[in-house]
N, C-alpha and C. Protein backbone atom coordinates (compact mmCIF):
# COMPACT_ATOMS: atom_id res chain seq x y z
N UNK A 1 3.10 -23.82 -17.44
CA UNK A 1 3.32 -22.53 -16.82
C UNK A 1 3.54 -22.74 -15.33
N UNK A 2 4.86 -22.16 -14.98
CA UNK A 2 4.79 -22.03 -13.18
C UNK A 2 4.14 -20.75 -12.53
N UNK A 3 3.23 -21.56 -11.50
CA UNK A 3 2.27 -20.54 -10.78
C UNK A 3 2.47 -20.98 -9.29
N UNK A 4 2.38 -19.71 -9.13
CA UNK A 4 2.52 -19.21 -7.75
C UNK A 4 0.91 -18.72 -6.96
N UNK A 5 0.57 -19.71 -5.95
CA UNK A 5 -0.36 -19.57 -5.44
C UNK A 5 -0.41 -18.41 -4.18
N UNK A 6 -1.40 -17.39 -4.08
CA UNK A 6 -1.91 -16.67 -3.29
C UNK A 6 -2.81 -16.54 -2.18
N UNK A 7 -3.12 -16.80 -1.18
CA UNK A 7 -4.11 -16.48 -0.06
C UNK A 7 -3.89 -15.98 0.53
N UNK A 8 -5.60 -15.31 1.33
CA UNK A 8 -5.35 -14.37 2.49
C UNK A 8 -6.53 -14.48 3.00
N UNK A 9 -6.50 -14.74 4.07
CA UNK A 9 -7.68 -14.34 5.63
C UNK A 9 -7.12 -13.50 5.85
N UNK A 10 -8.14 -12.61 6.85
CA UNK A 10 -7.57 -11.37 8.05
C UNK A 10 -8.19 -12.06 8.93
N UNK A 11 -7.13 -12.13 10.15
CA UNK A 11 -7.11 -12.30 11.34
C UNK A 11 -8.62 -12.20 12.19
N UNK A 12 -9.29 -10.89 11.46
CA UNK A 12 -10.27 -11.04 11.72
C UNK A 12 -11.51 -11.47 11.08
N UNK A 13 -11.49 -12.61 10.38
CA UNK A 13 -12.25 -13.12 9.41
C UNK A 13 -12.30 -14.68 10.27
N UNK A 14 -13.07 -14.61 11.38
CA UNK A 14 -13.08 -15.58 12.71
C UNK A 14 -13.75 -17.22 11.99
N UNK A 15 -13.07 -18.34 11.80
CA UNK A 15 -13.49 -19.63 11.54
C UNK A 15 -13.11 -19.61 9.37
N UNK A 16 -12.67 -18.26 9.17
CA UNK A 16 -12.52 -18.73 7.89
C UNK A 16 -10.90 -19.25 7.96
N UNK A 17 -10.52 -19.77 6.65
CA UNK A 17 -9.08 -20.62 6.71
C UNK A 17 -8.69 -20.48 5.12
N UNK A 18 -7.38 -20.24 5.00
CA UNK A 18 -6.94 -20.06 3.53
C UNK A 18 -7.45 -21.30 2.58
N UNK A 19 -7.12 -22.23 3.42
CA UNK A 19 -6.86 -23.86 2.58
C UNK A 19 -8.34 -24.25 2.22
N UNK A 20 -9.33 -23.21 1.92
CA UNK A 20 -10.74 -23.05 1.32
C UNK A 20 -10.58 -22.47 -0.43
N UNK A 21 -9.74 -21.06 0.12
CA UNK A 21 -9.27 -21.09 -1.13
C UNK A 21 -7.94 -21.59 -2.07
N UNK A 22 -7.25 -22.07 -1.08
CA UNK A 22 -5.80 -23.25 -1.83
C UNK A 22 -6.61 -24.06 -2.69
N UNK A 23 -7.46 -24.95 -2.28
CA UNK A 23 -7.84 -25.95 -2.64
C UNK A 23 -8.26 -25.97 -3.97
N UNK A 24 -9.27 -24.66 -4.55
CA UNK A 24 -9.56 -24.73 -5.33
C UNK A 24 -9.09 -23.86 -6.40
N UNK A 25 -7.93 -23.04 -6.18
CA UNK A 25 -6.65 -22.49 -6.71
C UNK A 25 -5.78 -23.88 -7.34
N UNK A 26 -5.72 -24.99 -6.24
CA UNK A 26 -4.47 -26.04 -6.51
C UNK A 26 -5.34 -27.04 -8.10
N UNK A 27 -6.76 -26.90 -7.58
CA UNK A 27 -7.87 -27.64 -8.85
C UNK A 27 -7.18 -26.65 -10.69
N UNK A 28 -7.69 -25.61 -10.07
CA UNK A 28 -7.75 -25.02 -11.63
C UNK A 28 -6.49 -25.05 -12.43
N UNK A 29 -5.06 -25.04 -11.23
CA UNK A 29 -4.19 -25.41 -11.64
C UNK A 29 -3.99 -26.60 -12.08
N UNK A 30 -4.30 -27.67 -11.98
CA UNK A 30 -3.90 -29.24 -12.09
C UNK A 30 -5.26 -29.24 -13.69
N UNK A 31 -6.28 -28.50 -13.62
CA UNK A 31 -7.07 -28.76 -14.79
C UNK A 31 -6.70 -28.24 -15.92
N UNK A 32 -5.92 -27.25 -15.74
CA UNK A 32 -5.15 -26.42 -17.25
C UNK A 32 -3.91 -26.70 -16.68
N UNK A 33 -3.21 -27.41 -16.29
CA UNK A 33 -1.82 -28.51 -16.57
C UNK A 33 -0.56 -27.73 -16.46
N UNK A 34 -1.21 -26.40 -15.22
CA UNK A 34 -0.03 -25.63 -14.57
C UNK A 34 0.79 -26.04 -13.37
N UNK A 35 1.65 -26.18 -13.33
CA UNK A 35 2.68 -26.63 -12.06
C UNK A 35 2.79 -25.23 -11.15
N UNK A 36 2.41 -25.78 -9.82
CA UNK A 36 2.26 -24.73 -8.72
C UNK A 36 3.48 -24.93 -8.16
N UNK A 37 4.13 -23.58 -8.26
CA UNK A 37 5.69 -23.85 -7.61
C UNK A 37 6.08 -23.16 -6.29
N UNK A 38 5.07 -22.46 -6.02
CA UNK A 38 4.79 -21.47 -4.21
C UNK A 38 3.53 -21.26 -4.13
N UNK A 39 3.69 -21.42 -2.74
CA UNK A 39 2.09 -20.96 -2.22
C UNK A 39 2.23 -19.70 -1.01
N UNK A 40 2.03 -18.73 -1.34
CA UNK A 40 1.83 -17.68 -0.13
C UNK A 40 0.77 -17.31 0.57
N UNK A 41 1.00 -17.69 1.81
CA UNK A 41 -0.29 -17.35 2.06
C UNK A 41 -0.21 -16.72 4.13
N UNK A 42 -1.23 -15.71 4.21
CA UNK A 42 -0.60 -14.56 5.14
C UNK A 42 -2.53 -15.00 5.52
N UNK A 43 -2.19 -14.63 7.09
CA UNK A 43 -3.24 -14.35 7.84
C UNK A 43 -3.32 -13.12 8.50
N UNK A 44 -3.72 -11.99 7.86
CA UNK A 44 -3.67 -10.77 7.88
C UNK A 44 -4.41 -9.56 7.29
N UNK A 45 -4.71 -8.65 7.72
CA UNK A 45 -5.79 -7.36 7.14
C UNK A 45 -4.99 -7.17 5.50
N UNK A 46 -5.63 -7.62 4.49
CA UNK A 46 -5.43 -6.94 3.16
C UNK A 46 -5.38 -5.50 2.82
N UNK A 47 -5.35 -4.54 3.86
CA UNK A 47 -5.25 -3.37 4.04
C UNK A 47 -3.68 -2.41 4.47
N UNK A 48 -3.26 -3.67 4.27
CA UNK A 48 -1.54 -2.94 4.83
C UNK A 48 -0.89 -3.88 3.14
N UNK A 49 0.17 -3.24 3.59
CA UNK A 49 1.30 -3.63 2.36
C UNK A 49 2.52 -4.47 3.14
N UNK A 50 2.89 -4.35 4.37
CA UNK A 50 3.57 -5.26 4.93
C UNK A 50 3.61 -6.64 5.35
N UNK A 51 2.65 -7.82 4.59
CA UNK A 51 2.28 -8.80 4.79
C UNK A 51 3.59 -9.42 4.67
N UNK A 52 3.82 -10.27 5.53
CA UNK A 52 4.94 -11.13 4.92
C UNK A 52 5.25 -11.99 3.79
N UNK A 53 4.35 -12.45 3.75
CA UNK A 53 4.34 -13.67 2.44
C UNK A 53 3.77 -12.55 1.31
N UNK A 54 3.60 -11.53 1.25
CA UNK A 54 3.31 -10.75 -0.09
C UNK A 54 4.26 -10.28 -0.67
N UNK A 55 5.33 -9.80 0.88
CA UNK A 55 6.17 -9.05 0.17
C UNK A 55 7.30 -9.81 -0.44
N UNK A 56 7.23 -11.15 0.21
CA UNK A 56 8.10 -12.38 -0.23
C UNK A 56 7.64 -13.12 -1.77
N UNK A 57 6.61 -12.61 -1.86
CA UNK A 57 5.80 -13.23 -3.27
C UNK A 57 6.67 -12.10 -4.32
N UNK A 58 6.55 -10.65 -4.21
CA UNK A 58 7.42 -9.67 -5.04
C UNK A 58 8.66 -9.97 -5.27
N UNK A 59 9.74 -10.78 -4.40
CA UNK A 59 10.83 -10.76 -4.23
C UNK A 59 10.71 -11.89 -4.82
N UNK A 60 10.61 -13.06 -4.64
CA UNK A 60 10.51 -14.27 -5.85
C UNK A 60 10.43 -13.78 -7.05
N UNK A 61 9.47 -12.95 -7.59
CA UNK A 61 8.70 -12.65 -8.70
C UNK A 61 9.91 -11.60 -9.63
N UNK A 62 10.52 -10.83 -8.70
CA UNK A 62 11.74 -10.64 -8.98
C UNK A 62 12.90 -11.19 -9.50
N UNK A 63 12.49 -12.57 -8.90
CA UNK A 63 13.89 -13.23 -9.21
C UNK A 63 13.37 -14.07 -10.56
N UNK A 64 12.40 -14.01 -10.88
CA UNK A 64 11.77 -14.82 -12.00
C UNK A 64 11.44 -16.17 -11.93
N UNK A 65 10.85 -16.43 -10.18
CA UNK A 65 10.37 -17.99 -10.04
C UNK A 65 9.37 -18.70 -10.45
N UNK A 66 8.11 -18.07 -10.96
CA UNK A 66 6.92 -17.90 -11.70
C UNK A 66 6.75 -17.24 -12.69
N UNK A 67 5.63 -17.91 -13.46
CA UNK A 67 5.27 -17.16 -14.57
C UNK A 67 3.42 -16.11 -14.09
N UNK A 68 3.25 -17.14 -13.22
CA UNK A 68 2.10 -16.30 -12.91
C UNK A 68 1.36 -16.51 -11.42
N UNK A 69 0.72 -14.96 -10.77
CA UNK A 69 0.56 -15.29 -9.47
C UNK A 69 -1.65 -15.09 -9.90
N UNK A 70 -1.75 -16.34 -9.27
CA UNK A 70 -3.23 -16.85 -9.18
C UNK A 70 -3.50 -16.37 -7.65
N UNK A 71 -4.81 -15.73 -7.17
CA UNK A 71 -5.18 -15.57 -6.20
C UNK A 71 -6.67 -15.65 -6.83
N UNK A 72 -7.17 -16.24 -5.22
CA UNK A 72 -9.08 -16.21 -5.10
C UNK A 72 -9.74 -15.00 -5.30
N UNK A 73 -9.60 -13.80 -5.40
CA UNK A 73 -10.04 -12.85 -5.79
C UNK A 73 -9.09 -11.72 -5.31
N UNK A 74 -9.62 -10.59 -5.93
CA UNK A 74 -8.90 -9.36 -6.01
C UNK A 74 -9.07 -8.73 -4.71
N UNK A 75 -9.64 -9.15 -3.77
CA UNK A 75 -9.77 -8.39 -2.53
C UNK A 75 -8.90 -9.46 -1.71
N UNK A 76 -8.29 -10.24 -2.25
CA UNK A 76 -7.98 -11.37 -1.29
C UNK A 76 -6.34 -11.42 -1.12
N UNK A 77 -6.22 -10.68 -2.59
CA UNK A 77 -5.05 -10.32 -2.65
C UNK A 77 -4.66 -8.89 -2.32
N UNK A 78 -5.19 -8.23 -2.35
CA UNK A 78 -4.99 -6.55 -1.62
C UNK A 78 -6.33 -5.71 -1.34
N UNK A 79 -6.61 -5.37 -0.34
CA UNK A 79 -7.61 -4.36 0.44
C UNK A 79 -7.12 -2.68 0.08
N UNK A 80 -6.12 -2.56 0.11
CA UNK A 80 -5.43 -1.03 0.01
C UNK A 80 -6.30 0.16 -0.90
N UNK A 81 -7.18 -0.56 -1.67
CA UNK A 81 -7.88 0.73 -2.73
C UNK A 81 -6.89 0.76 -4.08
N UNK A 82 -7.83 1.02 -5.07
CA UNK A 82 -7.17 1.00 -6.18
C UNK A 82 -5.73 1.60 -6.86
N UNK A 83 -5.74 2.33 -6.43
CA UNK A 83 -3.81 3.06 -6.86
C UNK A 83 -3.12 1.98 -6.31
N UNK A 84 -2.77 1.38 -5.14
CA UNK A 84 -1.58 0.21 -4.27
C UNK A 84 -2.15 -0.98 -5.21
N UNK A 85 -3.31 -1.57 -4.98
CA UNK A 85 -3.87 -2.41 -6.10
C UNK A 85 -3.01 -2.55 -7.29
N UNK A 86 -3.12 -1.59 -8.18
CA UNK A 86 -2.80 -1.36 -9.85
C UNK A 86 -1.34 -1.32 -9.30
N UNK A 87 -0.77 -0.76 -8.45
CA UNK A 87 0.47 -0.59 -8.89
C UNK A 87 1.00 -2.15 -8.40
N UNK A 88 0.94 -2.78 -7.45
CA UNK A 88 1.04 -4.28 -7.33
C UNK A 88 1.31 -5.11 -8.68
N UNK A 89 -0.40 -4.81 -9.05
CA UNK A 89 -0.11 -5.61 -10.50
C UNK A 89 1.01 -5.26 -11.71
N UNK A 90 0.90 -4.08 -11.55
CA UNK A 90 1.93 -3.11 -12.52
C UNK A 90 3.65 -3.72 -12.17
N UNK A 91 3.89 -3.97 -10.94
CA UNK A 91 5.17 -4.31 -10.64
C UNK A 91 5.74 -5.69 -10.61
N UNK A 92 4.53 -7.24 -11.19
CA UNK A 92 4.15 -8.32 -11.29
C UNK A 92 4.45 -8.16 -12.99
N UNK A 93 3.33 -6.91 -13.75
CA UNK A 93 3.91 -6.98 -14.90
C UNK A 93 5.25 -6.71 -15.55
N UNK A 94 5.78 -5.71 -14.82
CA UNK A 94 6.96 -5.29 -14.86
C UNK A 94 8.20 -6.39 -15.19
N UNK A 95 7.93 -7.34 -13.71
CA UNK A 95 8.49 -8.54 -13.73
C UNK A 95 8.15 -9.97 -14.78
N UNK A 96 6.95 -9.34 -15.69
CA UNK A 96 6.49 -10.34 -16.47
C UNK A 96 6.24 -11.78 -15.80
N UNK A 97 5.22 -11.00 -15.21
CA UNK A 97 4.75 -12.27 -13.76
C UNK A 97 3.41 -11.74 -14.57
N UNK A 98 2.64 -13.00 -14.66
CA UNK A 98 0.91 -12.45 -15.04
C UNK A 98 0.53 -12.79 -13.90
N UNK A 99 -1.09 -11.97 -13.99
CA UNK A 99 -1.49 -12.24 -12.49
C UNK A 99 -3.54 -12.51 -13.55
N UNK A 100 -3.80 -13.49 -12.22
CA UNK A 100 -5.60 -13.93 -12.64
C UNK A 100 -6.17 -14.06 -11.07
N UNK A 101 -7.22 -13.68 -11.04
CA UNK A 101 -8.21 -13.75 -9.89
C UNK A 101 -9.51 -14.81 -10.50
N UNK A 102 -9.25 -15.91 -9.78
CA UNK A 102 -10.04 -17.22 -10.12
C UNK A 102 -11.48 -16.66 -10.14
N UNK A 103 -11.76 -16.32 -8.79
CA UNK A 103 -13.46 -15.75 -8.98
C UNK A 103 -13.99 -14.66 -10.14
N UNK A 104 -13.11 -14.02 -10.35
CA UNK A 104 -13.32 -12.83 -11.64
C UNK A 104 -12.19 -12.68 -12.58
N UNK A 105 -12.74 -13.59 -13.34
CA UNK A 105 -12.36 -13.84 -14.86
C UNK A 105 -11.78 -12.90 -15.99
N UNK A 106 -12.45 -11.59 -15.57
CA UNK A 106 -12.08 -10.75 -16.15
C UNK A 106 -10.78 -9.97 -15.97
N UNK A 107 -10.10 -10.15 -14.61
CA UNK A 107 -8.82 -9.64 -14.17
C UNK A 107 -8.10 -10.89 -14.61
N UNK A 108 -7.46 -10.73 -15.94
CA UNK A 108 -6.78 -12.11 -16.00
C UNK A 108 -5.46 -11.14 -16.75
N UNK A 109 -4.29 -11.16 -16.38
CA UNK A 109 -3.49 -10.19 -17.20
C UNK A 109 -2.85 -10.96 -18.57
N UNK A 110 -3.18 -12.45 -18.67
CA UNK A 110 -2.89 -13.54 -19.25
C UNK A 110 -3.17 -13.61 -20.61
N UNK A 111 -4.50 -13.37 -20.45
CA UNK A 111 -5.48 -13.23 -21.49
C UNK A 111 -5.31 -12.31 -22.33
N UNK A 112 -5.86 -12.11 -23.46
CA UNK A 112 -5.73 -11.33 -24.68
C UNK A 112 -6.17 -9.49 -24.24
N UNK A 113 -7.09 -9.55 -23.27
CA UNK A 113 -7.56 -7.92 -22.64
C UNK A 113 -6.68 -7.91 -21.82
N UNK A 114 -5.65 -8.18 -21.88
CA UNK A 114 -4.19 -7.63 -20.24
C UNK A 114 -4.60 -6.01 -20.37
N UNK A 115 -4.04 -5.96 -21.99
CA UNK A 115 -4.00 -3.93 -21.80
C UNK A 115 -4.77 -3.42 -21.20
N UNK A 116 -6.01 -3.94 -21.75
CA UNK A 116 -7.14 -3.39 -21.39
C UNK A 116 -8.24 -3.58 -19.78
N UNK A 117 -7.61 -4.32 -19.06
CA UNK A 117 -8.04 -4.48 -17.98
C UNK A 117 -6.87 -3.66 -17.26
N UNK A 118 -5.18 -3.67 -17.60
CA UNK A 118 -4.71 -2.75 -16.85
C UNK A 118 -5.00 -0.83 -17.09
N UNK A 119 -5.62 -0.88 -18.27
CA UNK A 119 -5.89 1.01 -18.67
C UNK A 119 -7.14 0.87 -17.60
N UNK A 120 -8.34 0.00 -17.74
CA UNK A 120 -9.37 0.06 -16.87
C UNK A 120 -9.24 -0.09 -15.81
N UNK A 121 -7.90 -0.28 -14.82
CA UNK A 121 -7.75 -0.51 -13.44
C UNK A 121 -7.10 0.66 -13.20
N UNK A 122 -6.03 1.66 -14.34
CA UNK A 122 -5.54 2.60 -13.74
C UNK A 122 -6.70 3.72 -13.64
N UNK A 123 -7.33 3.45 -14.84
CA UNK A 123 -8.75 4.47 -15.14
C UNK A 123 -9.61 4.84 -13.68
N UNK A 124 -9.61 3.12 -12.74
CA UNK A 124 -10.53 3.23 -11.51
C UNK A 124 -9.50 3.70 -10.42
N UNK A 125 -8.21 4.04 -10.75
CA UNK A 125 -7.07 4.42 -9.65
C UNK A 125 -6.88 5.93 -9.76
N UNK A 126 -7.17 6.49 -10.91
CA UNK A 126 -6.76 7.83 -11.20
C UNK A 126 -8.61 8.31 -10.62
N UNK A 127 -9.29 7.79 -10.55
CA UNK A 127 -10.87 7.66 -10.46
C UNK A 127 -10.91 8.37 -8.53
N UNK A 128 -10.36 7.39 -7.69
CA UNK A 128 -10.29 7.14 -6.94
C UNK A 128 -9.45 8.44 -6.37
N UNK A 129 -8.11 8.77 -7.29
CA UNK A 129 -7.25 9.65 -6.21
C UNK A 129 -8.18 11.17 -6.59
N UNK A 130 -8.92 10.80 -7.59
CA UNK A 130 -9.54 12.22 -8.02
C UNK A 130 -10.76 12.58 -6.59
N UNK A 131 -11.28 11.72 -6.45
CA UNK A 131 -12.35 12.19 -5.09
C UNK A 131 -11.79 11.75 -3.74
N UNK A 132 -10.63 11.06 -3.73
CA UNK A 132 -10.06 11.69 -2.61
C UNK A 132 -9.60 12.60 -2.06
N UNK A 133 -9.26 13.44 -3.26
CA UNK A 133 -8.30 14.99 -3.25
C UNK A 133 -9.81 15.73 -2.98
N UNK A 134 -10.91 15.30 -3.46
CA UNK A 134 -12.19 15.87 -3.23
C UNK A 134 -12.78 15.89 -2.23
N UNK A 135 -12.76 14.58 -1.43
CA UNK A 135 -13.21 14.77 -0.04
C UNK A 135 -11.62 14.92 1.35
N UNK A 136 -10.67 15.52 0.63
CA UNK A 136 -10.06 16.15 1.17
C UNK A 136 -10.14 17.44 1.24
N UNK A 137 -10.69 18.07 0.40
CA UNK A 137 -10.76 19.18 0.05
C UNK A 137 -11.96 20.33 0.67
N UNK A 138 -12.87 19.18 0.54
CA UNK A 138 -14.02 19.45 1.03
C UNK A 138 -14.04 19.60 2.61
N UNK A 139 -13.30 18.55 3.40
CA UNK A 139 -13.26 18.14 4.90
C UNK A 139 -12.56 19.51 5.27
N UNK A 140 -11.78 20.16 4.76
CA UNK A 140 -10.78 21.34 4.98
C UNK A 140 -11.65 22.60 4.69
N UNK A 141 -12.16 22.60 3.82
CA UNK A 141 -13.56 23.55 3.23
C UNK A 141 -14.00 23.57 4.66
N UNK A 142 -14.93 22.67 5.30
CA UNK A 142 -15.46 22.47 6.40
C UNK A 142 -15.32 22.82 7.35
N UNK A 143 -13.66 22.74 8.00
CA UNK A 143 -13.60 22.93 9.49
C UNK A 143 -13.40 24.46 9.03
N UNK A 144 -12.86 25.01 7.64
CA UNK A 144 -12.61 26.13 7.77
C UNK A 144 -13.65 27.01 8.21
N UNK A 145 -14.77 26.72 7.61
CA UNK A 145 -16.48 26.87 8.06
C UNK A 145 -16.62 26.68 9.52
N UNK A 146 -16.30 26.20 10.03
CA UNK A 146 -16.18 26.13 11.39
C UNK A 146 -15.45 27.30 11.99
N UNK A 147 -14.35 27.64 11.85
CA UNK A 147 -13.64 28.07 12.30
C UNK A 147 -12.54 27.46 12.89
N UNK A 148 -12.01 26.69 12.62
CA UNK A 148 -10.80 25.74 12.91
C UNK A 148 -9.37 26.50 12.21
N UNK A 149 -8.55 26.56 13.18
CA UNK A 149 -7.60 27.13 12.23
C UNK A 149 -6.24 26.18 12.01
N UNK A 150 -6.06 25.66 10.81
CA UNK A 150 -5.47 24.93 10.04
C UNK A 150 -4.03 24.97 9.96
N UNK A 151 -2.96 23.51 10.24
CA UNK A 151 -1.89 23.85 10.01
C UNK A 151 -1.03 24.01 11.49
N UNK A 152 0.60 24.03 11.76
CA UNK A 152 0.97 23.79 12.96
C UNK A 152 0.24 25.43 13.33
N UNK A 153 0.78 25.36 14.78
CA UNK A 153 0.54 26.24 15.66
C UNK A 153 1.70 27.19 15.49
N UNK A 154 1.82 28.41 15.50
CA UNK A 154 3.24 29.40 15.26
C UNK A 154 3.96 29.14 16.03
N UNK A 155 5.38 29.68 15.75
CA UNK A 155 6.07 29.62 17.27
C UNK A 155 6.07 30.83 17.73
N UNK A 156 5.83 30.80 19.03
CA UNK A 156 5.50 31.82 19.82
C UNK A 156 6.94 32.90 20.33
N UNK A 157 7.16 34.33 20.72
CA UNK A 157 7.90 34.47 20.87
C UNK A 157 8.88 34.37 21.76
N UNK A 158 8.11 33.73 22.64
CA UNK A 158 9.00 32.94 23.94
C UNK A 158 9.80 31.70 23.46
N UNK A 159 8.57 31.09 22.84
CA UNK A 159 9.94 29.66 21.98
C UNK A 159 10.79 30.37 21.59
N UNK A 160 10.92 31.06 20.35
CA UNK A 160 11.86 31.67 19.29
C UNK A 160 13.07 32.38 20.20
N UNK A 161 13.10 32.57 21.76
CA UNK A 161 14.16 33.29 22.25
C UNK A 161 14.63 31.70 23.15
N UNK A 162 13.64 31.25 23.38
CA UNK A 162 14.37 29.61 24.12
C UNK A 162 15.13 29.21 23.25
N UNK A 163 14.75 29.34 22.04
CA UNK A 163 15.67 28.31 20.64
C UNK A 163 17.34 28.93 20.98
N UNK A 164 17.30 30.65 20.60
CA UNK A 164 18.40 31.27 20.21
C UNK A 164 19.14 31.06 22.01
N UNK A 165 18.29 30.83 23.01
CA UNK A 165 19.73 30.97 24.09
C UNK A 165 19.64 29.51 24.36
N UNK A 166 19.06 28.01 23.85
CA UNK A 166 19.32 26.70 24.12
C UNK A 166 20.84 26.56 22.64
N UNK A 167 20.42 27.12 21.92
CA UNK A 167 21.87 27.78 20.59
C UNK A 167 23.43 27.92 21.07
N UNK A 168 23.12 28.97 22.18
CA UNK A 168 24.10 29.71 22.66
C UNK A 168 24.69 28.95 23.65
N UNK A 169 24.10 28.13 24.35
CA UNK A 169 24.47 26.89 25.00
C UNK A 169 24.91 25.84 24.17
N UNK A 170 25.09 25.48 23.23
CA UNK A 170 25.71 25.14 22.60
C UNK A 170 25.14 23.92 22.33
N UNK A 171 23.46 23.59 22.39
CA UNK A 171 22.32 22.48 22.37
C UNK A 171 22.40 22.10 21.08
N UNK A 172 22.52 21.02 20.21
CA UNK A 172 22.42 20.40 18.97
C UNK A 172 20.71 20.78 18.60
N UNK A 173 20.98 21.14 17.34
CA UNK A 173 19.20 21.60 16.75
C UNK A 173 18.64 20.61 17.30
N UNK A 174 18.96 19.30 16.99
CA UNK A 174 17.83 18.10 17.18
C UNK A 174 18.12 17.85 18.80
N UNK A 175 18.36 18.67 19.49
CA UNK A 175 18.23 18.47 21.16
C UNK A 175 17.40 19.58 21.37
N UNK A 176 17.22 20.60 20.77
CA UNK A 176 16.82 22.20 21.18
C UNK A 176 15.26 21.15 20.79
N UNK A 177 14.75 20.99 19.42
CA UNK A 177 13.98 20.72 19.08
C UNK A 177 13.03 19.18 20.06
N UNK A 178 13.96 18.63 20.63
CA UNK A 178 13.47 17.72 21.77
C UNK A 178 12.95 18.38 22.68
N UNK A 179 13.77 19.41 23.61
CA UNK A 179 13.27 20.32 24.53
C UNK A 179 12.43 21.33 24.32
N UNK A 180 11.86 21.82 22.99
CA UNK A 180 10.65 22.65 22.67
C UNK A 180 9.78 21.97 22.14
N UNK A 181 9.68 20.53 21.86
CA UNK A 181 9.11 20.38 21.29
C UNK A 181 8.22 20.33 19.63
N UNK A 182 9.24 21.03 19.17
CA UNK A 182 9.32 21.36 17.50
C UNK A 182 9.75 20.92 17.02
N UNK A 183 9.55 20.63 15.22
CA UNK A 183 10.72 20.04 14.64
C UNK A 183 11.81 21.08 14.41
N UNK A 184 12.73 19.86 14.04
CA UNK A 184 13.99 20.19 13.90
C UNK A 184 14.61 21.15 12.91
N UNK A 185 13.50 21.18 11.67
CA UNK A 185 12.81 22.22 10.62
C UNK A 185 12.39 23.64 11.12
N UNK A 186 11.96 23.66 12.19
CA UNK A 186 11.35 25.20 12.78
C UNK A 186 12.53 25.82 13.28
N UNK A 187 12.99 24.41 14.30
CA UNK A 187 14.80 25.10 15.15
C UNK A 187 15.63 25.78 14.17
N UNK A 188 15.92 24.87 12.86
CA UNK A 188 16.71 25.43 11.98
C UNK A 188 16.74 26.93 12.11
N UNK A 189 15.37 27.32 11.65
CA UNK A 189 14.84 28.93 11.01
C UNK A 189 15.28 29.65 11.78
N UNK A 190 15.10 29.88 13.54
CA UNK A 190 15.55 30.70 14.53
C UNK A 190 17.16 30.59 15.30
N UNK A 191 17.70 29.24 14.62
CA UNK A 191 19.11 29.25 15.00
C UNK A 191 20.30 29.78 13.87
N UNK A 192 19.79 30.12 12.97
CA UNK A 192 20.58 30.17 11.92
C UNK A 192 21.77 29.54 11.15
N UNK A 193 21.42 28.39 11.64
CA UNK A 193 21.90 26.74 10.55
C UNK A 193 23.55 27.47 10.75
């Protein structure tokens, strides 16, 4: 099987070094008699999606250079929270790229539970967007309790007559909207498109 090796430090993970976990990524490979055909590996917050070597790992994986991407664990390979997580893997399966996390055995998409570790990862993703919408919901509940009032600010009727005579001057929406400060969405409404 060709495998494609994974690492990641963040920048701020001070004296640690990928080639801690290469090393013993490059072992498990050479002991089950897999040929490692890339190694990616990014020194960077697992919390963004723009890593270089990640997004270069998708684009291989695309092209069908591996059969499977091995990383040291599941946090090592993405920080983002479970929905970006699952869908990662989801787009690895897609590509019929398997994916295993050496430290936890149980994320192995390889193995005979693939289905079932991917229903149990979307299970903890649909999990996740459910009490986020909750403590979104709640935080808005809150200031409303406060008295915070929610949402842009109106336009006032002094804007709404700047719009129609920066118009009449013959100002492009997206210039009117530079000079008031609004989007270009609000200008629309009072210039009449």
């Amino acid at each position: 099987m060709n495998v494609a090796l994974y690492a990641r430090v963040s920048t701020k993970d001070k004296g640690q070094d990928t080639e801690n976990q290469l090393q013993q990524l490059r072992a498990w490979c050479k002991k089950n008699k897999h040929m490692v055909v890339s190694e990616y590996v990014d020194k960077e917050s697992g919390r963004k999606s723009d890593r270089t070597e990640f997004k270069k790992l998708f684009v291989d994986a695309r092209k069908g250079q591996f059969d499977l991407v091995l990383f040291w664990s599941l946090d090592r390979f993405s920080r983002e929270g479970v929905r970006p997580t699952l869908s990662y893997l989801q787009q690895l399966d897609d590509c019929t790229v398997a994916f295993r996390s050496h430290t936890e055995q149980y994320i192995d998409s390889a193995g005979m539970f693939k289905d079932a570790i991917i229903s149990i990862l979307a299970t903890l993703a649909n999990q996740e967007a459910v009490r986020q919408s909750e403590r979104v919901r709640a935080g808005l509940e809150r200031a409303k309790g406060t008295g915070k009032v929610l949402g842009r600010k109106p336009v006032t009727q002094a804007q709404k007559a700047h719009i129609v005579e920066l118009r009449k001057r013959k100002f492009s929406m997206r210039a009117i909207a530079k000079e008031t400060g609004l989007s270009v969405g609000a200008v629309g409404k009072y210039c009449g498109k």
